[in-house]
C-alpha atoms as a PDB file:
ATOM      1  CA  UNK A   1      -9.671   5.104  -2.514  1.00  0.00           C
ATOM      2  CA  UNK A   2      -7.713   6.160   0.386  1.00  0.00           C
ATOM      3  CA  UNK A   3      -8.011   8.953   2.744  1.00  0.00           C
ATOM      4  CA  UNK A   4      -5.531  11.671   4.458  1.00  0.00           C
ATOM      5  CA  UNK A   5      -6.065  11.198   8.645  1.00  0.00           C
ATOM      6  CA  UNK A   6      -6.996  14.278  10.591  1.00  0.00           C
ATOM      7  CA  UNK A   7      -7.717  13.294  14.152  1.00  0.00           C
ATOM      8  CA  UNK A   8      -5.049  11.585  16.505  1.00  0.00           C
ATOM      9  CA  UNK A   9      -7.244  11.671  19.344  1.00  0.00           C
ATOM     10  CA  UNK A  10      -8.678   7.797  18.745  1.00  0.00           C
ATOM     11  CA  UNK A  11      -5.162   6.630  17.926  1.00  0.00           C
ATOM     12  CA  UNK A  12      -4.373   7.784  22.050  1.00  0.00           C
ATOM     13  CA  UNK A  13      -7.441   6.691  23.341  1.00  0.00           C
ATOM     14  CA  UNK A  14      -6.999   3.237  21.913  1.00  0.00           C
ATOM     15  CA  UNK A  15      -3.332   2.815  22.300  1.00  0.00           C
ATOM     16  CA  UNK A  16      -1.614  -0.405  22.975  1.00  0.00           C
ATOM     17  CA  UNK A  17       1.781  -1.889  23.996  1.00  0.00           C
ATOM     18  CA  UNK A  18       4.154  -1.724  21.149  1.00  0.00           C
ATOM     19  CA  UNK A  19       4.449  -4.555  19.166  1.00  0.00           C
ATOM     20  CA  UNK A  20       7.477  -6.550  18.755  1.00  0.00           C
ATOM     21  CA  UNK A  21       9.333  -4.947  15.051  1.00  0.00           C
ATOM     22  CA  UNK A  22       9.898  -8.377  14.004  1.00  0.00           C
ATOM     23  CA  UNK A  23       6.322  -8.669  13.655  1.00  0.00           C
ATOM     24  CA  UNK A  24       4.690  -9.145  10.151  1.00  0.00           C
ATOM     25  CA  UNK A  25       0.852  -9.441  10.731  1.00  0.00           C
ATOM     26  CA  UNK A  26      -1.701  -6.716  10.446  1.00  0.00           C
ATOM     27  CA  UNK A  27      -2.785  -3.816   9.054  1.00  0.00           C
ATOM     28  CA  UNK A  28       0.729  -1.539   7.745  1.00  0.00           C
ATOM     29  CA  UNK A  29      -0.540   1.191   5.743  1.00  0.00           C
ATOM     30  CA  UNK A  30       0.043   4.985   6.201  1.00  0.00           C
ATOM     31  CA  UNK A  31      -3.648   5.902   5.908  1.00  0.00           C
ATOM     32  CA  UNK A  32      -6.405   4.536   7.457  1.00  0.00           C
ATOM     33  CA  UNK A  33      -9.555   5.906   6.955  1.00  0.00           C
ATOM     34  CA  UNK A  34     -12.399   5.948   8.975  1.00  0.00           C
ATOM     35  CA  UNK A  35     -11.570   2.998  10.585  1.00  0.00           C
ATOM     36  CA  UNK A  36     -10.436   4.711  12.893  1.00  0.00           C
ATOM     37  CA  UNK A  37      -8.938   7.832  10.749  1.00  0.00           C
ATOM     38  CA  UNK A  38      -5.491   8.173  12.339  1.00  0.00           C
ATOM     39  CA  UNK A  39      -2.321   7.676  11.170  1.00  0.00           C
ATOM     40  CA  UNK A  40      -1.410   4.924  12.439  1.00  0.00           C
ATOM     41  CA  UNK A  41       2.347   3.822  13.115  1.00  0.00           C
ATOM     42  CA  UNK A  42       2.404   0.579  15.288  1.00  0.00           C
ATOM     43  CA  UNK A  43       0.697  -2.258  13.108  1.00  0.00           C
ATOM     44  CA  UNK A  44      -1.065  -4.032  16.558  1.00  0.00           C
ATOM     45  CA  UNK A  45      -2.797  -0.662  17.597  1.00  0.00           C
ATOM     46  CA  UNK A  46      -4.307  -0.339  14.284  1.00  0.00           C
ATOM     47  CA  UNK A  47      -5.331  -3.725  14.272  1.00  0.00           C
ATOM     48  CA  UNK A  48      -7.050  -3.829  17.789  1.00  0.00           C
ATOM     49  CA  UNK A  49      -9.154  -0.195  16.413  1.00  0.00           C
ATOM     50  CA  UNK A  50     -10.103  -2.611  13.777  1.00  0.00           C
ATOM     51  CA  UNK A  51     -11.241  -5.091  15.803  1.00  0.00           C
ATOM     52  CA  UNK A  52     -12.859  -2.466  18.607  1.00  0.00           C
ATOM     53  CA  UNK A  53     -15.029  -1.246  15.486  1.00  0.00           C
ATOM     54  CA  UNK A  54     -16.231  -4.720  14.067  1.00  0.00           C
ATOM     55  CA  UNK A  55     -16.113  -5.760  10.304  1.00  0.00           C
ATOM     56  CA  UNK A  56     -19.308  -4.042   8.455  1.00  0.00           C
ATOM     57  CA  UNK A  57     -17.467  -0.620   8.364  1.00  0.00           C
ATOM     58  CA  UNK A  58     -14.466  -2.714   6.149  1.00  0.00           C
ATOM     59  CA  UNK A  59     -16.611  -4.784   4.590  1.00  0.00           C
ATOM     60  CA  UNK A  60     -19.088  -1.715   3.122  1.00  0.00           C
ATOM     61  CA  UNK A  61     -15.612   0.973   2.281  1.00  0.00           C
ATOM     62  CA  UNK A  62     -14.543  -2.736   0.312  1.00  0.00           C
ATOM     63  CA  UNK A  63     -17.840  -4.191  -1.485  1.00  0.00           C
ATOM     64  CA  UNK A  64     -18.644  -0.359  -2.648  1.00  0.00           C
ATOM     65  CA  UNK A  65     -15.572  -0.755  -4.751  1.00  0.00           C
ATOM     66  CA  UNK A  66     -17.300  -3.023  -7.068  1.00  0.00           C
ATOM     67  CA  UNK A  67     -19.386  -0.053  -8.912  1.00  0.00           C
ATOM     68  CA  UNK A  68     -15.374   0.640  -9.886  1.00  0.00           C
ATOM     69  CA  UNK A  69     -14.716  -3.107 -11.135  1.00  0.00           C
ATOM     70  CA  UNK A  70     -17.717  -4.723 -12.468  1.00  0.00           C
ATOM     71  CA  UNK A  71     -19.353  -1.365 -14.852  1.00  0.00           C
ATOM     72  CA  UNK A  72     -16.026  -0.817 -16.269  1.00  0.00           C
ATOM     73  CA  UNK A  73     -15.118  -4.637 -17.125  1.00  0.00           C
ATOM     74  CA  UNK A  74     -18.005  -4.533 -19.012  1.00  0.00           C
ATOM     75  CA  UNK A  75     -17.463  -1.200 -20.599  1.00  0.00           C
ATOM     76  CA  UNK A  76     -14.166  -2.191 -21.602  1.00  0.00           C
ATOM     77  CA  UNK A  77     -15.473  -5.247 -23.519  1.00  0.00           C
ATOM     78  CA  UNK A  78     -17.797  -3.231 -25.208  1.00  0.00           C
ATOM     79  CA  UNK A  79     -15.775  -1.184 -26.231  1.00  0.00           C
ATOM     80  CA  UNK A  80     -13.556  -3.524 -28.048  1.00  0.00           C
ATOM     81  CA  UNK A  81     -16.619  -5.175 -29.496  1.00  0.00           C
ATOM     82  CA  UNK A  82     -17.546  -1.872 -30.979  1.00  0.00           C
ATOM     83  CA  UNK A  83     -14.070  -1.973 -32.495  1.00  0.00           C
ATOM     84  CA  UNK A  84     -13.428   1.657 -30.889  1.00  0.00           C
ATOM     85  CA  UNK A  85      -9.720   2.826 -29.929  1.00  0.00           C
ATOM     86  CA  UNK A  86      -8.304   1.110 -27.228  1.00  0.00           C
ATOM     87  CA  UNK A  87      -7.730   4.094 -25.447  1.00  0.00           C
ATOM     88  CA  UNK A  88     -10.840   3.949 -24.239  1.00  0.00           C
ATOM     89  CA  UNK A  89     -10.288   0.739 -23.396  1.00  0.00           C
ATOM     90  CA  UNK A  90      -7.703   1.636 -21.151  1.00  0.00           C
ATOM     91  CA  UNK A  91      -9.704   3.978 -19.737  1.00  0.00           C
ATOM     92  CA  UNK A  92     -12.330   1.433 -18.540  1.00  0.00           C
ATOM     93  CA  UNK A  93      -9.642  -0.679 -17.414  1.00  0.00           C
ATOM     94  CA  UNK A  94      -7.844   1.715 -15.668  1.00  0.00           C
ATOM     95  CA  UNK A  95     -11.030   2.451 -13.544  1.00  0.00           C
ATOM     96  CA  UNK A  96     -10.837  -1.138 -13.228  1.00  0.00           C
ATOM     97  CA  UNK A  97      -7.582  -1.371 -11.495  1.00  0.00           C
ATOM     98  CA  UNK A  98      -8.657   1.736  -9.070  1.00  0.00           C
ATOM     99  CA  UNK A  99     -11.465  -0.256  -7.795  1.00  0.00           C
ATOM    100  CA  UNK A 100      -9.079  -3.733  -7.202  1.00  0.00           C
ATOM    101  CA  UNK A 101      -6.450  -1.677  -5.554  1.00  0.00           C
ATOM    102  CA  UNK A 102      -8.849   0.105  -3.405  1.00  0.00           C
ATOM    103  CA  UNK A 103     -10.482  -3.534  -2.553  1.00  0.00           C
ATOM    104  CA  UNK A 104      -7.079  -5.184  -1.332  1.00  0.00           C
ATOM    105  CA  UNK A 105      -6.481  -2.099   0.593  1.00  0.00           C
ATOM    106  CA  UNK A 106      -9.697  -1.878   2.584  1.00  0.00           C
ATOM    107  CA  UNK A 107      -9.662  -5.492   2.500  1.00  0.00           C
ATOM    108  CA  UNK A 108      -5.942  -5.877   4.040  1.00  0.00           C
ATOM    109  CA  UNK A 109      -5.434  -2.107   4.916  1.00  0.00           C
ATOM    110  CA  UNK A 110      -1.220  -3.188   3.641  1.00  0.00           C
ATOM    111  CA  UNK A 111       1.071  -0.978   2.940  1.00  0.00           C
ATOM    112  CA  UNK A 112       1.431  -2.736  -0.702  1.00  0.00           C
ATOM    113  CA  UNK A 113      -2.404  -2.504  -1.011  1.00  0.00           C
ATOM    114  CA  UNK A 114      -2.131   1.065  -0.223  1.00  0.00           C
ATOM    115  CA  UNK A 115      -0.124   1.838  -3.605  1.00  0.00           C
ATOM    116  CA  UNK A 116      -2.108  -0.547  -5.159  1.00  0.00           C
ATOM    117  CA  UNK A 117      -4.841   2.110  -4.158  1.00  0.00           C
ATOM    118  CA  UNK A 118      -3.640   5.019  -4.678  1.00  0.00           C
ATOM    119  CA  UNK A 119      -0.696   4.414  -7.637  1.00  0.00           C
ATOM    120  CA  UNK A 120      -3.743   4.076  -9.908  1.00  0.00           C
ATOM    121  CA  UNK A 121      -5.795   6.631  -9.712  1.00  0.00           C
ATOM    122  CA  UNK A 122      -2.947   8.854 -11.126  1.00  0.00           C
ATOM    123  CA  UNK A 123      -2.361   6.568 -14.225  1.00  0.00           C
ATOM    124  CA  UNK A 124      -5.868   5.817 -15.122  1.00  0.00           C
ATOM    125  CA  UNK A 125      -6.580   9.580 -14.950  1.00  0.00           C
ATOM    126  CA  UNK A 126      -3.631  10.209 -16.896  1.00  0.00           C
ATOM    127  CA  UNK A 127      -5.085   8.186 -19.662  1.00  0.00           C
ATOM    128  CA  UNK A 128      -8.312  10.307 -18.854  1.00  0.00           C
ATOM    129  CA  UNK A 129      -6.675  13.161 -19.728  1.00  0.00           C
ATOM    130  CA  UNK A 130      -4.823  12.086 -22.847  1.00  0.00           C
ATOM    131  CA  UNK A 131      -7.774  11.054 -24.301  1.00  0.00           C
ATOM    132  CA  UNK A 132      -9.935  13.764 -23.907  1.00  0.00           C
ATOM    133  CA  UNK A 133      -7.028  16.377 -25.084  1.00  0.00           C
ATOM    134  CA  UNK A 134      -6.494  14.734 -27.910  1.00  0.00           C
ATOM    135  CA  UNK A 135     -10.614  13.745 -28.945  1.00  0.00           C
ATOM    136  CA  UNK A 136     -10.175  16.108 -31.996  1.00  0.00           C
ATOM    137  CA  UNK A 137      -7.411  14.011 -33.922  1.00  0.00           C
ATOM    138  CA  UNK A 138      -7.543  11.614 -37.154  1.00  0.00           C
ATOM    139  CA  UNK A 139      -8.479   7.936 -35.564  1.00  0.00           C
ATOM    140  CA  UNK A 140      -6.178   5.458 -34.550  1.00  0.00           C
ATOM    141  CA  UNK A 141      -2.771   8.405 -34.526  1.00  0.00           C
ATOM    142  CA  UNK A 142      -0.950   8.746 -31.052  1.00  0.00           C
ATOM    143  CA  UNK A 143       0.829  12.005 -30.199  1.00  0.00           C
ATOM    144  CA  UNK A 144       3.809  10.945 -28.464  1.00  0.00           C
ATOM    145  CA  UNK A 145       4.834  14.328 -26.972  1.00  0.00           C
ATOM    146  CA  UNK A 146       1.356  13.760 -24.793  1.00  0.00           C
ATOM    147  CA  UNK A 147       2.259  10.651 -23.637  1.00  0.00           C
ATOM    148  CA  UNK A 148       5.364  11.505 -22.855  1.00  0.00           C
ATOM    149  CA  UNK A 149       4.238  14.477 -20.400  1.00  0.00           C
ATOM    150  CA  UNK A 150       2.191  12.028 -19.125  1.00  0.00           C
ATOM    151  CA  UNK A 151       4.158   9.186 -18.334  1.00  0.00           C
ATOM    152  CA  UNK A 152       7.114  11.497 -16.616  1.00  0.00           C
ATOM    153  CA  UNK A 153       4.513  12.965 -14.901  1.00  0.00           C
ATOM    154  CA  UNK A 154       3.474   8.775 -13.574  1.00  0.00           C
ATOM    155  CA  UNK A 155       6.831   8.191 -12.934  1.00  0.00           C
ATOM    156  CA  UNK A 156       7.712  11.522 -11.372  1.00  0.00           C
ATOM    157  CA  UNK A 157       4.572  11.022  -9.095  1.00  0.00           C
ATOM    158  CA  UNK A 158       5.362   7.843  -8.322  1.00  0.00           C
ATOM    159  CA  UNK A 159       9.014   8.354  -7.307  1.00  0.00           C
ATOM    160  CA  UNK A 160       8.521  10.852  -5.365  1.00  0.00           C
ATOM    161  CA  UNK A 161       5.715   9.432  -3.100  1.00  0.00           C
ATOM    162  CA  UNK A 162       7.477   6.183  -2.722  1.00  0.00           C
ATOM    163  CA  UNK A 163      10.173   8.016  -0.957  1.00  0.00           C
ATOM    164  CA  UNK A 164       8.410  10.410   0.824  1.00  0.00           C
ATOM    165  CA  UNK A 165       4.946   8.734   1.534  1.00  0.00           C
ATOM    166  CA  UNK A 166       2.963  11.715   2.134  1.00  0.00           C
ATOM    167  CA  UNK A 167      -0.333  11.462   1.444  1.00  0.00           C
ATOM    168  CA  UNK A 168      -1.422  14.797   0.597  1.00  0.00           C
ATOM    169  CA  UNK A 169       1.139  15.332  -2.204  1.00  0.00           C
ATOM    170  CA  UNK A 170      -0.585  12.344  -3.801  1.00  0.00           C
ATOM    171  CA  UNK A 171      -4.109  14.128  -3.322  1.00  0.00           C
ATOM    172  CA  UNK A 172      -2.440  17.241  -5.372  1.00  0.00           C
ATOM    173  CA  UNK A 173      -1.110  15.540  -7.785  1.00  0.00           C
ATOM    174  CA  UNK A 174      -4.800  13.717  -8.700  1.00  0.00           C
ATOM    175  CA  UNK A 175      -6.396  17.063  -7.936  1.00  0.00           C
ATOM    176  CA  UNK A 176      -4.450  18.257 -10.400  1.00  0.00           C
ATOM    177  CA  UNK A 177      -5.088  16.103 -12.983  1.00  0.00           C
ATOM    178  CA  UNK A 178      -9.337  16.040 -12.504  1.00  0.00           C
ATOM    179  CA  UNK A 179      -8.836  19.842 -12.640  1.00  0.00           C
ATOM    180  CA  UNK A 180      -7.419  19.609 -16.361  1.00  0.00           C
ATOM    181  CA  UNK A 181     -10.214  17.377 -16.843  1.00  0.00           C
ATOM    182  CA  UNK A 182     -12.732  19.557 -15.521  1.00  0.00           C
ATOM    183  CA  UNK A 183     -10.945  22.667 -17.501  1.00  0.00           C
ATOM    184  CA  UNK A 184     -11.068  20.532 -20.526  1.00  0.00           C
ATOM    185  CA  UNK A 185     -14.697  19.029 -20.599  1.00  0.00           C
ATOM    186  CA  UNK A 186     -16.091  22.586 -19.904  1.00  0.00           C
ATOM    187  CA  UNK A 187     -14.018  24.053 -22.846  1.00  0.00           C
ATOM    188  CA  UNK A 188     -15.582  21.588 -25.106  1.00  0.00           C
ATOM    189  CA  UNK A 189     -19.141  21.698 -24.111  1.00  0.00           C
ATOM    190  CA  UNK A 190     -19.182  25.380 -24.117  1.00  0.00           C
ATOM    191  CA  UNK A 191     -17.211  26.346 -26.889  1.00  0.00           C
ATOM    192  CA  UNK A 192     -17.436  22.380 -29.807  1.00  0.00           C
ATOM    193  CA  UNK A 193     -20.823  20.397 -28.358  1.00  0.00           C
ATOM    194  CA  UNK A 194     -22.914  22.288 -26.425  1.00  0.00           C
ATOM    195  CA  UNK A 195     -25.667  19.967 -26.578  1.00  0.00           C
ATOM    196  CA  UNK A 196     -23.731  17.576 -24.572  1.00  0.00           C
ATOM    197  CA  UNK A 197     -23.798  19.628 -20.923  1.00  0.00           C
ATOM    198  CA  UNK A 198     -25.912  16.634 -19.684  1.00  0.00           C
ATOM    199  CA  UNK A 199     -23.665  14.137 -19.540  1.00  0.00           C
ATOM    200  CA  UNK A 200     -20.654  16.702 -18.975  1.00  0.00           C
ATOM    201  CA  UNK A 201     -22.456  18.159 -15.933  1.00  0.00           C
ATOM    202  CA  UNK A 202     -24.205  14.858 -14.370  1.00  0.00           C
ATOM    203  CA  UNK A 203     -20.471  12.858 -14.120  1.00  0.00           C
ATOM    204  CA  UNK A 204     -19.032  16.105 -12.999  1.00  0.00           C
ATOM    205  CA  UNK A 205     -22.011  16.802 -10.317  1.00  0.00           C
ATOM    206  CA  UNK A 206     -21.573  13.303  -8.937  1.00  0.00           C
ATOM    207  CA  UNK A 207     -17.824  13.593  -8.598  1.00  0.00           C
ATOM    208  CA  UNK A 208     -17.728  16.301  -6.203  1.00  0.00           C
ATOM    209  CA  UNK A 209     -20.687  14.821  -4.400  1.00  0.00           C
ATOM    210  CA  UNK A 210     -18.519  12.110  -3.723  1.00  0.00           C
ATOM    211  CA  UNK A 211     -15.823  14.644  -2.770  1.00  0.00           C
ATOM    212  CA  UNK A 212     -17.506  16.429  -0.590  1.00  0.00           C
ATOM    213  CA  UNK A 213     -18.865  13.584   1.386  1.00  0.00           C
ATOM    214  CA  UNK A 214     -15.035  12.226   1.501  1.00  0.00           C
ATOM    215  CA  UNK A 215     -14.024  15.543   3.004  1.00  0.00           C
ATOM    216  CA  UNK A 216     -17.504  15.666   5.593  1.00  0.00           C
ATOM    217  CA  UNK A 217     -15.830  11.631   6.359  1.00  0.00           C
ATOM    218  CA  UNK A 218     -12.218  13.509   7.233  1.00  0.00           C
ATOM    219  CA  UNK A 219     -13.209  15.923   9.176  1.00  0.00           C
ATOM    220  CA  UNK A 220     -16.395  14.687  11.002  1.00  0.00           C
ATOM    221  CA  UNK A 221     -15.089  10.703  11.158  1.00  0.00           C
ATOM    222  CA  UNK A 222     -15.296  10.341  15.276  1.00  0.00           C
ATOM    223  CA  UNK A 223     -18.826  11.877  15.340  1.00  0.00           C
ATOM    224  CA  UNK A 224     -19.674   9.879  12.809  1.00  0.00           C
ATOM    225  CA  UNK A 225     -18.551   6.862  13.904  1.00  0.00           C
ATOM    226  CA  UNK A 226     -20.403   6.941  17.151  1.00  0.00           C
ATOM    227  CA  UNK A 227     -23.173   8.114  15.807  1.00  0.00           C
ATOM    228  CA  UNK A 228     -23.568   4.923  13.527  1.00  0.00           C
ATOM    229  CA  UNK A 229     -22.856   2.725  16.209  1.00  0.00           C
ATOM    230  CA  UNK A 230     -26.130   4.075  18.158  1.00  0.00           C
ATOM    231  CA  UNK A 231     -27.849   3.318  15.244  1.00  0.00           C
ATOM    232  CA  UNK A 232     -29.138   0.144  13.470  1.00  0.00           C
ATOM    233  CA  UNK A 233     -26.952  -1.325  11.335  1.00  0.00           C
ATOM    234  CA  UNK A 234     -29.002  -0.910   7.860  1.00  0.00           C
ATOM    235  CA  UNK A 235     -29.793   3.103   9.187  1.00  0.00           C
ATOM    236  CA  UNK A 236     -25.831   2.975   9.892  1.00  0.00           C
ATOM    237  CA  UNK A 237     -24.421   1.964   6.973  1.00  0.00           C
ATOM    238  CA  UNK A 238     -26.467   5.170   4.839  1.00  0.00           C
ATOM    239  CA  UNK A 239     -23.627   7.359   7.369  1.00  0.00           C
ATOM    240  CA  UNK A 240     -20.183   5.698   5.189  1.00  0.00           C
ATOM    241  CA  UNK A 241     -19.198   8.671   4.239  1.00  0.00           C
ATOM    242  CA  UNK A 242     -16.338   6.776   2.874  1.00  0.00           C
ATOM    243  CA  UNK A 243     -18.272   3.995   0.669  1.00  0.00           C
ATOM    244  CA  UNK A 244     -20.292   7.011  -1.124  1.00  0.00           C
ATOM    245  CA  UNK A 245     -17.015   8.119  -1.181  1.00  0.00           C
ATOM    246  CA  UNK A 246     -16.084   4.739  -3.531  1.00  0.00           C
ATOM    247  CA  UNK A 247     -19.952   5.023  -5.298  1.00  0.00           C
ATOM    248  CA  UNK A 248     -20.129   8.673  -6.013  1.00  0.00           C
ATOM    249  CA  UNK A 249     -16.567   8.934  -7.568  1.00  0.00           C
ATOM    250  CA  UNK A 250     -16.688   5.337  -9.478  1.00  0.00           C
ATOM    251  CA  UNK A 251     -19.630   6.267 -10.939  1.00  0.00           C
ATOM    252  CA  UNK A 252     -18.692   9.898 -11.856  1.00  0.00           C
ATOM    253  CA  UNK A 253     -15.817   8.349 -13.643  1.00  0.00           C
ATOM    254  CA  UNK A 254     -17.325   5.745 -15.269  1.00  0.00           C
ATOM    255  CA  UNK A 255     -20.024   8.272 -16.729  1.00  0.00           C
ATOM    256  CA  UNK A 256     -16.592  10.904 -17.709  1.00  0.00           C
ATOM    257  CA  UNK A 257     -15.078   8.228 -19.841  1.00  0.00           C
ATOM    258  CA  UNK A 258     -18.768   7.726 -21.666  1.00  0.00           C
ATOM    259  CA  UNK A 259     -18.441  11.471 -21.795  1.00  0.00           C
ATOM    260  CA  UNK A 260     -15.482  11.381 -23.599  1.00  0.00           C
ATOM    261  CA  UNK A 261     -15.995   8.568 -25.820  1.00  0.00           C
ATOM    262  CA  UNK A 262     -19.096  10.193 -26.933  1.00  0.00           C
ATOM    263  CA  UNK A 263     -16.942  13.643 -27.904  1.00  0.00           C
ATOM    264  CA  UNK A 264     -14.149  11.392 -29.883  1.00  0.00           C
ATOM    265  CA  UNK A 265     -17.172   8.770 -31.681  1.00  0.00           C
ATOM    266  CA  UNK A 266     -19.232  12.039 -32.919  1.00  0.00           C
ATOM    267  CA  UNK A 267     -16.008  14.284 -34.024  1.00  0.00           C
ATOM    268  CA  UNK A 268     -15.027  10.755 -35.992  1.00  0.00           C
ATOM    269  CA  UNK A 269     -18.474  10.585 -37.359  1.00  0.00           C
ATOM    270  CA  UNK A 270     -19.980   7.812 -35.544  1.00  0.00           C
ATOM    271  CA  UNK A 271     -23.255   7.388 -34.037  1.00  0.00           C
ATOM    272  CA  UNK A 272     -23.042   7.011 -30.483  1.00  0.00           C
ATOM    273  CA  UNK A 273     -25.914   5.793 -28.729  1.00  0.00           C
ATOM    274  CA  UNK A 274     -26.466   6.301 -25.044  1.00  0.00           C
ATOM    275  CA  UNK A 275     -28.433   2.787 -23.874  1.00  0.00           C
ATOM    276  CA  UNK A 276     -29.108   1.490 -20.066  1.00  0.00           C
ATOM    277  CA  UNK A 277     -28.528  -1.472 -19.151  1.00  0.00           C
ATOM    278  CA  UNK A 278     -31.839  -3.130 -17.333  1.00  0.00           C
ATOM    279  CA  UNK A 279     -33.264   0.355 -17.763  1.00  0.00           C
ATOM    280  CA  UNK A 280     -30.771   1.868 -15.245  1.00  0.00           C
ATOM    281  CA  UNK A 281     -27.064   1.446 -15.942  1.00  0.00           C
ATOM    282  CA  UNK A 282     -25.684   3.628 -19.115  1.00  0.00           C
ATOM    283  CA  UNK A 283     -23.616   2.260 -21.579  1.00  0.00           C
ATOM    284  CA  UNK A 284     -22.129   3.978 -24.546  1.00  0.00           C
ATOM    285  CA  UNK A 285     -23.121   1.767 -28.308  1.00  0.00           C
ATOM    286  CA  UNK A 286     -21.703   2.566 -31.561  1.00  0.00           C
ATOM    287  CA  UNK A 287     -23.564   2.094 -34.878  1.00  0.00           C
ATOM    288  CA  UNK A 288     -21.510   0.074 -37.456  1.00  0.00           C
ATOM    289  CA  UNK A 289     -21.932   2.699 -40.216  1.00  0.00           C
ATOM    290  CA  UNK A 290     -21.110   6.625 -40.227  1.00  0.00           C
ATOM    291  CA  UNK A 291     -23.380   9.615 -41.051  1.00  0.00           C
ATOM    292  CA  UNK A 292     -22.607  11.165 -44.326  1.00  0.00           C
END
């Protein structure tokens, strides 16, 4: 996932000629994050930062993306195995897609791969959100005036960032939509299954760790940055604020959408069964029959 840029001072101190505009190689996109966090608006000064900084800070902000591929591939089969809504197995997919596009960005750090980033994490959430607001309905209906809200808000969000390209109204617009999440999952636990706080609570908690070390990454990026390169490179890599970033959220998300299939499999009379996977990873298995 991509990051707003709040320091300009390493895009001046490693400035470069400017590159001929018919150029088409290097990195393009609007953000960059830690590497170096600028916004950055000539393609070959980005691409000589790059190079000043070496390739394990791309390569760990790219391979932490696969806690956002791999889990939910497998969730998603699951899923249809257990012969659950596909809704959910949206959901998983859509997790999926936010870990590819955040791979081809850090990967490539295009333009292209920067909407393929950042485009979605709103849609995937919006399927979040549709399926958790509407957990307490018969099985297999769709509300359409839902997913209608929904998909104007997609298209709305997508329009208008395409055309203006500013990053922070795309962080509003997701904020948004994990804050009717959060709204939402806290309604039910308090008020419909209490006993279910755990999971609510753990895949909430790790979210905003992940948040909060993306915001330390903004803010404290240069300090960071030379601070890791003093250190050795296995002590260094603990100090990607940015790949926690990736692991912290992914997994948060991944453990939301468990969350929320376990609200819609118990309100349809299911029994959900919380197993791990090698005695570490959770996954979410249904029982073929029903409880009386």
């Amino acid at each position: 996932m991509s990051s707003l840029s709040t320091s300009q001072n390493s895009l001046n101190s490693m400035a470069s000629p400017r590159p001929d505009p018919s150029a088409n190689q290097g990195p393009s996109a609007h953000i960059n994050n830690s590497h170096p966090r600028s916004i950055v608006t000539h393609r070959s000064t980005q691409a000589a930062a790059l190079a000043e900084q070496g390739e394990p800070l791309l390569q760990g902000n790219t391979v932490s993306n696969l806690i956002m591929i791999l889990p939910p591939i497998y969730g998603a089969i699951q899923t249809y195995k257990d012969g659950l809504e596909f809704r959910y197995v949206y959901s998983f997919l859509g997790l999926a897609a936010v870990g590819i596009g955040s791979w081809c960005f850090h990967m490539t750090l295009q333009y292209e791969m920067q909407l393929l980033d950042e485009l979605p994490m709103i849609y995937s959430t919006c399927v979040f959100v549709y399926c958790l607001y509407e957990c307490f309905k018969q099985e297999n209906t769709l509300s359409l005036f839902p997913i209608t809200l929904l998909l104007f808000f997609s298209v709305s969000v997508s329009v208008v960032y395409l055309q203006w390209k500013e990053p922070v109204f795309h962080q509003v617009m997701y904020g948004a939509l994990v804050a009717c999440l959060v709204m939402r999952s806290i309604f039910i636990v308090t008020w419909v299954y209490p006993w279910l706080k755990p999971m609510c609570y753990i895949s909430l908690s790790v979210f905003l760790l992940g948040f909060l070390l993306w915001n330390i990454d903004n803010l404290a990026c240069d300090s960071l940055r030379s601070t890791r390169q003093r250190l050795p490179p296995v002590v260094g890599a603990v100090t990607q604020f940015h790949a926690w970033w990736h692991i912290l959220t992914g997994l948060g998300s991944y453990l939301h959408i468990l969350f929320s299939l376990q609200i819609r499999s118990i309100y349809l009379k299911h029994r959900p069964k919380v197993k791990f996977i090698c005695g570490v990873w959770p996954m979410l298995h249904m029982e073929a029959q029903k409880t009386s």
